[in-house]
C-alpha atoms as a PDB file:
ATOM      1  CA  UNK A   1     125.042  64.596 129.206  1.00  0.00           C
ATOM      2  CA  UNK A   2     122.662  65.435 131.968  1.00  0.00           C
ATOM      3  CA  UNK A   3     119.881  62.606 132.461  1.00  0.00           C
ATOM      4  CA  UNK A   4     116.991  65.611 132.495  1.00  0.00           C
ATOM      5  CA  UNK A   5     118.329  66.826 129.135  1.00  0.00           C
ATOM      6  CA  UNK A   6     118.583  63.403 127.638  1.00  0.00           C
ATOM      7  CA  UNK A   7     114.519  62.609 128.935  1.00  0.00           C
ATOM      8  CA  UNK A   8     114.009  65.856 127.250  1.00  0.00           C
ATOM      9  CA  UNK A   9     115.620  65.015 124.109  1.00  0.00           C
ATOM     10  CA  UNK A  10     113.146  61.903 123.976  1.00  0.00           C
ATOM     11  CA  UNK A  11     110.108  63.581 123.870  1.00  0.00           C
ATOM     12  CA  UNK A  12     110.993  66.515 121.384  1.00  0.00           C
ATOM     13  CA  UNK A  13     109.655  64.793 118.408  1.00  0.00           C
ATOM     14  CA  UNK A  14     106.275  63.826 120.539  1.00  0.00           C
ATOM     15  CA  UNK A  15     106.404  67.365 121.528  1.00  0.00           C
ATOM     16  CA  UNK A  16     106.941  68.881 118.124  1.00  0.00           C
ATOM     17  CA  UNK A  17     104.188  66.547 116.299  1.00  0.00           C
ATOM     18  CA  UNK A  18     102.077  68.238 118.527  1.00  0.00           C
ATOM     19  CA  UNK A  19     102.388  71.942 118.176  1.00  0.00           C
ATOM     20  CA  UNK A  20     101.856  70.709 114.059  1.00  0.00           C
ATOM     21  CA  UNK A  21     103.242  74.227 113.544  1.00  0.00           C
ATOM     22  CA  UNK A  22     106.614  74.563 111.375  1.00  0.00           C
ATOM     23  CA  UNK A  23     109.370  74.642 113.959  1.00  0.00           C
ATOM     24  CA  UNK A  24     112.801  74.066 114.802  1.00  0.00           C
ATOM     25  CA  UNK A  25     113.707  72.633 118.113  1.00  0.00           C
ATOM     26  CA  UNK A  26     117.384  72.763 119.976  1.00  0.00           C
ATOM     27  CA  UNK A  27     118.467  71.795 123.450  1.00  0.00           C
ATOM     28  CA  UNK A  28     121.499  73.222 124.534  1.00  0.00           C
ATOM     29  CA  UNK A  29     124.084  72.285 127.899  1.00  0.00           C
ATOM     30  CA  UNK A  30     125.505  75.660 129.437  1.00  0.00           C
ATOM     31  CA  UNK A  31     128.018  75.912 126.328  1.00  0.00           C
ATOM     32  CA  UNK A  32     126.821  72.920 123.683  1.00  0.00           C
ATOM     33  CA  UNK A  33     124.410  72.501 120.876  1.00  0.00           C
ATOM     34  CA  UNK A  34     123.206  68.600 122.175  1.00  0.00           C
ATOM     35  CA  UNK A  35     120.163  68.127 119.966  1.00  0.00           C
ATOM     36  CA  UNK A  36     118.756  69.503 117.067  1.00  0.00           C
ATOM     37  CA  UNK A  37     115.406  68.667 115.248  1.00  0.00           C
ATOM     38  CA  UNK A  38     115.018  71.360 112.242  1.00  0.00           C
ATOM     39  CA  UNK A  39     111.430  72.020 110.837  1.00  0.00           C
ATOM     40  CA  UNK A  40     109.707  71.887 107.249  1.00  0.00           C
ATOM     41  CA  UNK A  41     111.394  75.395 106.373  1.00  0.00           C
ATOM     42  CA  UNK A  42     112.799  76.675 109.426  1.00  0.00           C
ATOM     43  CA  UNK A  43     115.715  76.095 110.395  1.00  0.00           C
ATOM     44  CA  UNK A  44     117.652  75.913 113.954  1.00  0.00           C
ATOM     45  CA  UNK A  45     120.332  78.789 114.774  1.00  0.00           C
ATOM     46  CA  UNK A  46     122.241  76.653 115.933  1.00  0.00           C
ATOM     47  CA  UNK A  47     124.192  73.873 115.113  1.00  0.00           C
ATOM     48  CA  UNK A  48     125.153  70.673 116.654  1.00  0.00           C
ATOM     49  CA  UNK A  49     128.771  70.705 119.233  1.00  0.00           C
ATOM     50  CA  UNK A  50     130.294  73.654 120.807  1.00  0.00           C
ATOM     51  CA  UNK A  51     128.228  77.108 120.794  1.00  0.00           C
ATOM     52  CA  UNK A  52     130.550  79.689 119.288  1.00  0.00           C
ATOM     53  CA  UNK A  53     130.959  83.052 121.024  1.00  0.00           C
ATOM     54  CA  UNK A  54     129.003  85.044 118.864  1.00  0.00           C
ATOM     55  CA  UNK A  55     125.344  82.867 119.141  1.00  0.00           C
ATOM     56  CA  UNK A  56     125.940  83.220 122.999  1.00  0.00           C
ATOM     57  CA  UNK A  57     124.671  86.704 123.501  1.00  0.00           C
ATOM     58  CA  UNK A  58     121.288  85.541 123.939  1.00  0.00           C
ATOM     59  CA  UNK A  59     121.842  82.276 125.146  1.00  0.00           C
ATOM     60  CA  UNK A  60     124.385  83.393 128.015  1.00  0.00           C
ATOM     61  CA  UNK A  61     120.861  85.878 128.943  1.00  0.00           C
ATOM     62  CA  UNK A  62     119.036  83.147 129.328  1.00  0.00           C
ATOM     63  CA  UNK A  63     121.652  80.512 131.473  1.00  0.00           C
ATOM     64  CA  UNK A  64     122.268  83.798 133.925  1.00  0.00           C
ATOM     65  CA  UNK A  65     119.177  85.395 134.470  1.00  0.00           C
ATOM     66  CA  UNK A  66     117.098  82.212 134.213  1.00  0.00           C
ATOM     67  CA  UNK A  67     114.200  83.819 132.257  1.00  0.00           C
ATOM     68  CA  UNK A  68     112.590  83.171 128.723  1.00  0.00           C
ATOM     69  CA  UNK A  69     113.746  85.211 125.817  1.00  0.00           C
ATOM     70  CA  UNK A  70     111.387  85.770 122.765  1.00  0.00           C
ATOM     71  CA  UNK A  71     112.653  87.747 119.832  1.00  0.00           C
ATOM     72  CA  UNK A  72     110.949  88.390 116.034  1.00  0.00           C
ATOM     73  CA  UNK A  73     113.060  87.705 113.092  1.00  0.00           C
ATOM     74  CA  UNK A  74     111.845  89.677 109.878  1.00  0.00           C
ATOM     75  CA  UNK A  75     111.695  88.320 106.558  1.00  0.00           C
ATOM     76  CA  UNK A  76     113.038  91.899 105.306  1.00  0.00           C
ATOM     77  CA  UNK A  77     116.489  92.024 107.023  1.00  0.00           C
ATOM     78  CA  UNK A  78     116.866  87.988 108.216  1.00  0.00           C
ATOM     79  CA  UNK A  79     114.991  85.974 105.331  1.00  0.00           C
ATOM     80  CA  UNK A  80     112.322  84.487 107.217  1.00  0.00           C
ATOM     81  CA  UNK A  81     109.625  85.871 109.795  1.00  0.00           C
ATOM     82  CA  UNK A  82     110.608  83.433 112.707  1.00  0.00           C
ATOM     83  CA  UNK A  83     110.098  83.733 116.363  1.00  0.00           C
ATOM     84  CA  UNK A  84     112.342  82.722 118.436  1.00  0.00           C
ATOM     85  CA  UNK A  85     111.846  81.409 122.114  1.00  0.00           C
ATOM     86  CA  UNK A  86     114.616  80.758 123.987  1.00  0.00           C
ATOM     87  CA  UNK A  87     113.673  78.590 128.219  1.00  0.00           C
ATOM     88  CA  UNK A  88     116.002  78.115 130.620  1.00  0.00           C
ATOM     89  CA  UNK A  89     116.457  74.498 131.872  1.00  0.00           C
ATOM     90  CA  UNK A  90     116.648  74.117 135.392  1.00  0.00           C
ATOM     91  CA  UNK A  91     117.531  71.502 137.857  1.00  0.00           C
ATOM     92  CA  UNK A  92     118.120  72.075 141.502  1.00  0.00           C
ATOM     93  CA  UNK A  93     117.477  76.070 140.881  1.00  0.00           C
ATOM     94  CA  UNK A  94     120.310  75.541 138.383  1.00  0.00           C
ATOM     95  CA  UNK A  95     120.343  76.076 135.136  1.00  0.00           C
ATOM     96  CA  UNK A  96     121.709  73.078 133.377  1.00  0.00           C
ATOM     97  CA  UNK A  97     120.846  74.059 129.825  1.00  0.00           C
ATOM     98  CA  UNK A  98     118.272  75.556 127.379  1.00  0.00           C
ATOM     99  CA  UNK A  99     115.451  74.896 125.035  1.00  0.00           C
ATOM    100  CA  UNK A 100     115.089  76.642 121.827  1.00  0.00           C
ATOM    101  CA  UNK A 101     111.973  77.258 119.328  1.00  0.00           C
ATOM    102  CA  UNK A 102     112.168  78.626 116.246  1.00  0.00           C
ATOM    103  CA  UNK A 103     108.652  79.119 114.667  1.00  0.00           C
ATOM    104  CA  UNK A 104     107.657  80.016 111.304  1.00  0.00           C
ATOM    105  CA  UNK A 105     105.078  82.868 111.641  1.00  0.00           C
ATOM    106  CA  UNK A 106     105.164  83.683 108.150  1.00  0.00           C
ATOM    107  CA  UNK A 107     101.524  83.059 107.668  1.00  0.00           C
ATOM    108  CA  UNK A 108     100.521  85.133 110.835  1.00  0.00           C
ATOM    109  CA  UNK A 109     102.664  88.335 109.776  1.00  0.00           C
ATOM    110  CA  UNK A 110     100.745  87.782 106.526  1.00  0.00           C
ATOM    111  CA  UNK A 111      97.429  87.878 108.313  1.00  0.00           C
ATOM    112  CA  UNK A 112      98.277  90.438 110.574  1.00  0.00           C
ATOM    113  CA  UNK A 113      99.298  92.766 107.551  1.00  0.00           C
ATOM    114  CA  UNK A 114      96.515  91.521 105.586  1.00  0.00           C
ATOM    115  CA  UNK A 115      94.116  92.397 108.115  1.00  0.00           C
ATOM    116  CA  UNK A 116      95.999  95.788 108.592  1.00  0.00           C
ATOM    117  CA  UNK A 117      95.107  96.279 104.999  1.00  0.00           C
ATOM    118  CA  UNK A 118      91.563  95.187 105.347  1.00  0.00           C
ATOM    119  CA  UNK A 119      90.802  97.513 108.477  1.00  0.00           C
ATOM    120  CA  UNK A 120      92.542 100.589 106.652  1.00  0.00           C
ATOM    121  CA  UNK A 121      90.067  99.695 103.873  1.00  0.00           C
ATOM    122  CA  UNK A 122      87.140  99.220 105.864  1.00  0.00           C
ATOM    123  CA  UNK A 123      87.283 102.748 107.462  1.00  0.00           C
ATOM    124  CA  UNK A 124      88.273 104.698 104.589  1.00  0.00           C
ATOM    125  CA  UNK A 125      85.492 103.123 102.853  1.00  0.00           C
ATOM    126  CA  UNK A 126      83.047 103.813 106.326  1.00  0.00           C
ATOM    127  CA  UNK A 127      84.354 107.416 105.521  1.00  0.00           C
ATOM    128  CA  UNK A 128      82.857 107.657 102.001  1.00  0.00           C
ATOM    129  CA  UNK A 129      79.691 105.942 102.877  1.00  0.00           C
ATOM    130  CA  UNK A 130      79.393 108.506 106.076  1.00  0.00           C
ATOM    131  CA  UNK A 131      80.231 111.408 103.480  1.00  0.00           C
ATOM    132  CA  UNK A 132      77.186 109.715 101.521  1.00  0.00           C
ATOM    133  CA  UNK A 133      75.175 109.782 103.925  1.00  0.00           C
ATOM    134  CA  UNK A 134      75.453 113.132 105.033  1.00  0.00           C
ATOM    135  CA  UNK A 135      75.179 114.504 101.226  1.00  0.00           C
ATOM    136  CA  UNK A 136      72.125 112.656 101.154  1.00  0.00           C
ATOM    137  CA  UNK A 137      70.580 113.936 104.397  1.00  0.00           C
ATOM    138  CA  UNK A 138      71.400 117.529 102.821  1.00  0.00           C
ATOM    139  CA  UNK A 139      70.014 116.593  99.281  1.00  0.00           C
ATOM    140  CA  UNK A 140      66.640 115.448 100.945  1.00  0.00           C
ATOM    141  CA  UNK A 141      66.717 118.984 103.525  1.00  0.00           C
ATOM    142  CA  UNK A 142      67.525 121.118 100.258  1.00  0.00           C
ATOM    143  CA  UNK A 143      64.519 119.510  98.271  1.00  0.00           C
ATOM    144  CA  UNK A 144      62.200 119.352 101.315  1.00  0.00           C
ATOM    145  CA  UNK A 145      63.046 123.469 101.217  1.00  0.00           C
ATOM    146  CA  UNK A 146      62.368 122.897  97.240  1.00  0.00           C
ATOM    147  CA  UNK A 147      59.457 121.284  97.749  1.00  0.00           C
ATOM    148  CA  UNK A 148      57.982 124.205 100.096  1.00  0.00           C
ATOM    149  CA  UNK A 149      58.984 127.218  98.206  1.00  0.00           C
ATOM    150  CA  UNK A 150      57.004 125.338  95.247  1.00  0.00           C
ATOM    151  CA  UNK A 151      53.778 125.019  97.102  1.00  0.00           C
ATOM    152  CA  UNK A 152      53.967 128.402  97.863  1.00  0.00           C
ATOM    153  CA  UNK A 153      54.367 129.639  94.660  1.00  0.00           C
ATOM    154  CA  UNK A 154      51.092 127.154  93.901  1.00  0.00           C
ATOM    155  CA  UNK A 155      49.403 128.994  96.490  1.00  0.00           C
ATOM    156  CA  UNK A 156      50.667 132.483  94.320  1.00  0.00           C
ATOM    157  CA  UNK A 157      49.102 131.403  91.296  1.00  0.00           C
ATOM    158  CA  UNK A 158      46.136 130.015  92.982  1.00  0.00           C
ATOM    159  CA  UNK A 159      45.840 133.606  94.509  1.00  0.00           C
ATOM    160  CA  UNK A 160      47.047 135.356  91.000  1.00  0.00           C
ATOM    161  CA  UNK A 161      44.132 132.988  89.273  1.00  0.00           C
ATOM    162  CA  UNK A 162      41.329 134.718  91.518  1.00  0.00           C
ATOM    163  CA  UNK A 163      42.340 137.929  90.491  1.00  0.00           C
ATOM    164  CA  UNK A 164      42.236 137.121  86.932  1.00  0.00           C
ATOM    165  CA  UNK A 165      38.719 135.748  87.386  1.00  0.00           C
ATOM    166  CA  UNK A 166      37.739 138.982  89.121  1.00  0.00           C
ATOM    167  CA  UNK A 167      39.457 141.156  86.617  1.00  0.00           C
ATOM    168  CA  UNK A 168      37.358 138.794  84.006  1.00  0.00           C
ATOM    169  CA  UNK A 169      34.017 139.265  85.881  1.00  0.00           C
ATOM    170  CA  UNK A 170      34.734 142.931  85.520  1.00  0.00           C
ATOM    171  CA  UNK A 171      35.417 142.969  81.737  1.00  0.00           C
ATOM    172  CA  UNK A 172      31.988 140.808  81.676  1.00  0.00           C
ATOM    173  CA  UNK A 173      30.132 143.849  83.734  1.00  0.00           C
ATOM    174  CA  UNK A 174      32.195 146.801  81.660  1.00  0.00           C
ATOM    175  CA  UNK A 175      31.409 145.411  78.576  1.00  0.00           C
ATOM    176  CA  UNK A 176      27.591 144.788  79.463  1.00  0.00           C
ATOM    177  CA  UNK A 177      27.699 148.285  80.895  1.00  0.00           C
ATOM    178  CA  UNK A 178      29.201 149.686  77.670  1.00  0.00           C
ATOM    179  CA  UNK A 179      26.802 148.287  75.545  1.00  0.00           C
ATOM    180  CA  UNK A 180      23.740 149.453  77.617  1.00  0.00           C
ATOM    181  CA  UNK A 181      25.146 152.929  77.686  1.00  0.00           C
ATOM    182  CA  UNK A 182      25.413 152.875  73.990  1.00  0.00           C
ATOM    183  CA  UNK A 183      21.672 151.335  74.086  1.00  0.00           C
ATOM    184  CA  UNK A 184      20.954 154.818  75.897  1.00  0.00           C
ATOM    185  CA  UNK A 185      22.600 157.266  74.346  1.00  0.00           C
ATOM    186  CA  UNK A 186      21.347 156.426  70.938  1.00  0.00           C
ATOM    187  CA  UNK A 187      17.586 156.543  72.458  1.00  0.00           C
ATOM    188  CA  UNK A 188      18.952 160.071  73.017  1.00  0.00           C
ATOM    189  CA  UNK A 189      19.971 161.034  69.561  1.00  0.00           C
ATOM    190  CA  UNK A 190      21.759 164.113  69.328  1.00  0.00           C
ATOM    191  CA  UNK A 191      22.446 164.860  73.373  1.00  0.00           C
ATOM    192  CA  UNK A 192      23.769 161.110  73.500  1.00  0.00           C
ATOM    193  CA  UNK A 193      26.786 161.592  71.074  1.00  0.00           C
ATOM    194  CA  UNK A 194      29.217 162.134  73.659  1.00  0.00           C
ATOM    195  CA  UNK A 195      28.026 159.264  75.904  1.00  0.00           C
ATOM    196  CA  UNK A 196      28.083 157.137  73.220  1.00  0.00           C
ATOM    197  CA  UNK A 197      32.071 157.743  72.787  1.00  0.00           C
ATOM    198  CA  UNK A 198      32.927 156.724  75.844  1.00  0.00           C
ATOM    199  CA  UNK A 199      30.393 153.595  76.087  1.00  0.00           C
ATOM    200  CA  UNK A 200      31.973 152.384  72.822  1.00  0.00           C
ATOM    201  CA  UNK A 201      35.905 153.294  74.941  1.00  0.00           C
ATOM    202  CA  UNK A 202      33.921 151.281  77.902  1.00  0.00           C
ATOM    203  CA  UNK A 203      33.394 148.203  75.425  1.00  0.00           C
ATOM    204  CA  UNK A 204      36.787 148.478  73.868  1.00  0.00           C
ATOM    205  CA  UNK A 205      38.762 148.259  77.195  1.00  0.00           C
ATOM    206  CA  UNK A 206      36.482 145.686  78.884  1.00  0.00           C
ATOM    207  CA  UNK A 207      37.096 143.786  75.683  1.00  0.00           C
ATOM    208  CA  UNK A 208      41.015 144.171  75.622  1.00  0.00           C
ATOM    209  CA  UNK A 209      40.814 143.313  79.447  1.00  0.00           C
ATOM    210  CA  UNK A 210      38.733 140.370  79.193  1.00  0.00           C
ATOM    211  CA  UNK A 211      41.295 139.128  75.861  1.00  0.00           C
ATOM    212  CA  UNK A 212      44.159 139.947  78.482  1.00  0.00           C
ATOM    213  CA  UNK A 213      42.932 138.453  81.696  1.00  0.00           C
ATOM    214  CA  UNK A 214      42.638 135.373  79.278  1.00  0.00           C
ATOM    215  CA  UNK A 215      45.835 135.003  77.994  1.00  0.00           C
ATOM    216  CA  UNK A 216      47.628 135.704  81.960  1.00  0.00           C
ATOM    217  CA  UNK A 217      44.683 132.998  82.561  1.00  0.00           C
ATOM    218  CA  UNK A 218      46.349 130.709  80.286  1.00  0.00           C
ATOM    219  CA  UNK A 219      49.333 131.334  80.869  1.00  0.00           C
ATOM    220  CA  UNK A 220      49.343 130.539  84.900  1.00  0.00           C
ATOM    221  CA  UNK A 221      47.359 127.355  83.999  1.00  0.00           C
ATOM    222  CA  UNK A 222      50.239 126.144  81.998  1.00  0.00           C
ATOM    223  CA  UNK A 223      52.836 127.425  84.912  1.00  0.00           C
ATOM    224  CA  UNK A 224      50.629 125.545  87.710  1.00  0.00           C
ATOM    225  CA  UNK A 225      50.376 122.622  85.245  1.00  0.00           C
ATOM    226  CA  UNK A 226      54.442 122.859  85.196  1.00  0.00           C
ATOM    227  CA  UNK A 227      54.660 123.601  88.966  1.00  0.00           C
ATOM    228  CA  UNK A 228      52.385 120.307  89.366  1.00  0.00           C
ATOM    229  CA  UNK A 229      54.715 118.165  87.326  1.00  0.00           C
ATOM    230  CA  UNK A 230      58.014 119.746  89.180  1.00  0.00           C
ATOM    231  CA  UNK A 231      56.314 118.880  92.707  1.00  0.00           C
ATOM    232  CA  UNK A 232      56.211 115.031  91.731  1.00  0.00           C
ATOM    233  CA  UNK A 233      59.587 115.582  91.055  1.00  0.00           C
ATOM    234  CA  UNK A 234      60.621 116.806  93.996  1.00  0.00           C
ATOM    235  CA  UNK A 235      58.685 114.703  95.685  1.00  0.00           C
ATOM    236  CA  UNK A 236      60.177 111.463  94.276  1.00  0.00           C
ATOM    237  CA  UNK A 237      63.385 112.784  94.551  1.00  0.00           C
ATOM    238  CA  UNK A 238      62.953 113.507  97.997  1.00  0.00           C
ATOM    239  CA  UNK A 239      61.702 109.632  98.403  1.00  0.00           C
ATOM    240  CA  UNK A 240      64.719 108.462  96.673  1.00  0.00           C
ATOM    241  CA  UNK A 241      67.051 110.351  98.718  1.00  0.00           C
ATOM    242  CA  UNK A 242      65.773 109.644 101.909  1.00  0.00           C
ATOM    243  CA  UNK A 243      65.866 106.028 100.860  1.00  0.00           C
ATOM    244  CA  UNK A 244      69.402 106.362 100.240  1.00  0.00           C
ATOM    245  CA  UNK A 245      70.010 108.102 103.493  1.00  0.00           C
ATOM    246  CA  UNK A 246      68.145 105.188 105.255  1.00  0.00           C
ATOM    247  CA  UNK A 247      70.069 102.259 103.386  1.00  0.00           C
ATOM    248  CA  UNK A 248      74.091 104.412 103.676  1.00  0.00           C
ATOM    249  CA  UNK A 249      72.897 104.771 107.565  1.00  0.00           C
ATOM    250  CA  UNK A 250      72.346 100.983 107.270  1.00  0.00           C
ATOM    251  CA  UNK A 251      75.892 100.268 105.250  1.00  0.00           C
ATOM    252  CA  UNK A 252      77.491 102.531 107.456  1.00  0.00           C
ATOM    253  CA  UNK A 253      76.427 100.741 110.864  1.00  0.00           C
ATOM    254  CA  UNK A 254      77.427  97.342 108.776  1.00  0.00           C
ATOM    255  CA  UNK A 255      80.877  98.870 108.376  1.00  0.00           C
ATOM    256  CA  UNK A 256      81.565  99.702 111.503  1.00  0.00           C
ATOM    257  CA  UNK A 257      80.704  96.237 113.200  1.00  0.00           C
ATOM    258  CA  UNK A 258      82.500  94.830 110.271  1.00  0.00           C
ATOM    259  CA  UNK A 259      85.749  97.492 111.231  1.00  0.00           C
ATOM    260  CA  UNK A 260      85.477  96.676 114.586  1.00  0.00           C
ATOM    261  CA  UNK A 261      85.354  92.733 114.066  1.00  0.00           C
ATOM    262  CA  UNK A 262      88.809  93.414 112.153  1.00  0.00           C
ATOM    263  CA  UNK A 263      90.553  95.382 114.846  1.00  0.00           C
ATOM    264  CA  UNK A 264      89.857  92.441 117.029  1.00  0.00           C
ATOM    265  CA  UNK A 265      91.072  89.838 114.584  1.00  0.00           C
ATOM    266  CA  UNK A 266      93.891  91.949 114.151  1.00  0.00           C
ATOM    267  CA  UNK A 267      94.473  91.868 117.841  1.00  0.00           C
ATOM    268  CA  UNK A 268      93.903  88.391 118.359  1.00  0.00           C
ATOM    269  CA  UNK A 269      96.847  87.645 115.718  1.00  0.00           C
ATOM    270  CA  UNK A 270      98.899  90.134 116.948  1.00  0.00           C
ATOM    271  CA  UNK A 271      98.360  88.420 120.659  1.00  0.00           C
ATOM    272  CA  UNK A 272      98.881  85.032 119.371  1.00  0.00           C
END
């Protein structure tokens, strides 16, 4: 046995108690398995004594070229999510032999897929909140609109109000007109029949319009006293929703740091 690969073989277990990590450690000569020192679950390719021809693919890489080989192992199709590093050993700028390491990285391809998962979450659910948001932002533009085409109606019935009291005001002025006609044409006796018919139609319209103008009085007090009510409404509606657009902005911005602290996690594991 070479005298390098025998120093090496002394200081694999220091090495491997280490990295703490489960691993499997081999060191080969150009065509021999010399030392083995399998892990807590993982276990070496290879096996003590002569390499056989079909575990020297790789290996015969590695003694030629003289570079480092790495290659992933899935659980799916080989049992166990290993990595495998395979170094050249070299003496002399000859390669004398090799050092294998076989780590478990079951935990970090469950991390890495977990945090996959996670970040596919996270932005879906940044979608929906964003979707919030922007039906929120429309709710409050759509009852701000609401909220104006109310006032103006309020302004209508304001206007609709004055007219009533004017049509009132002349009822009032008919009615005393009426009555003063009929005042007159009885002073005139006989010559004041005819005047006295249409005082007494005088009284009976400025009485039907003042019984009229009260009841459309009425009624637009009892519309602006509904329009008042439907304005707080809207109005605390509008609060509400811009409170929600405020707070799903918030979320949102929350989400996106919170995304974007994934993707690097999920780089760093993928890295490491």
């Amino acid at each position: 046995m070479d005298k390098k690969l025998g120093h090496l073989i002394e200081f694999i277990p220091i090495i491997k108690s280490i990295i703490h990590d489960d691993v499997a450690i081999n060191i080969t000569s150009k065509n021999e398995c010399i030392y083995v020192l399998n892990g807590e679950k993982v276990k070496s390719p290879l096996e003590k004594g002569i390499i056989s021809n079909d575990k020297m693919g790789g290996l015969s890489q590695v003694l030629k070229e003289k570079k480092i080989i790495n290659k992933v192992l899935n659980k799916e199709n080989d049992g166990m999510d290993v990595l495998i590093t395979v170094i050249p050993i070299i003496e002399n700028s000859k390669v004398i032999g090799s050092l294998g390491v076989v780590k478990n990285i079951e935990n970090k391809v469950e991390i890495e897929k977990t945090s996959e998962e996670l970040m596919h979450s996270l932005e879906e659910t940044s979608k929906l909140i964003n979707e919030l948001s922007n039906n929120a932002i429309e709710l409050s533009n759509k009852l701000n609109i609401i909220a104006s085409k109310t006032e103006e109606t309020e302004k209508n019935i304001e206007e609709s109000s004055d007219i009533i009291k004017l049509i009132e005001d002349i009822s009032r002025k008919s009615n005393i007109l009426g009555l003063n006609a009929s005042i007159e044409s009885a002073r005139a006796g006989e010559y004041g029949k005819g005047f006295s018919v249409v005082a007494n139609e005088m009284r009976k319209l400025a009485l039907v319009s003042g019984q009229s103008s009260k009841k459309v009085s009425d009624s637009l007090k009892q519309m602006n006293n509904g329009m008042n009510v439907i304005v707080e409404a809207i109005n605390e509606l509008e609060k509400v929703s811009t409170d929600q657009a405020k707070s799903t902005e918030e979320i949102l911005d929350a989400m996106k740091k919170i995304t974007s602290n994934s993707k690097v996690l999920l780089n760093n594991v993928k890295n490491n």
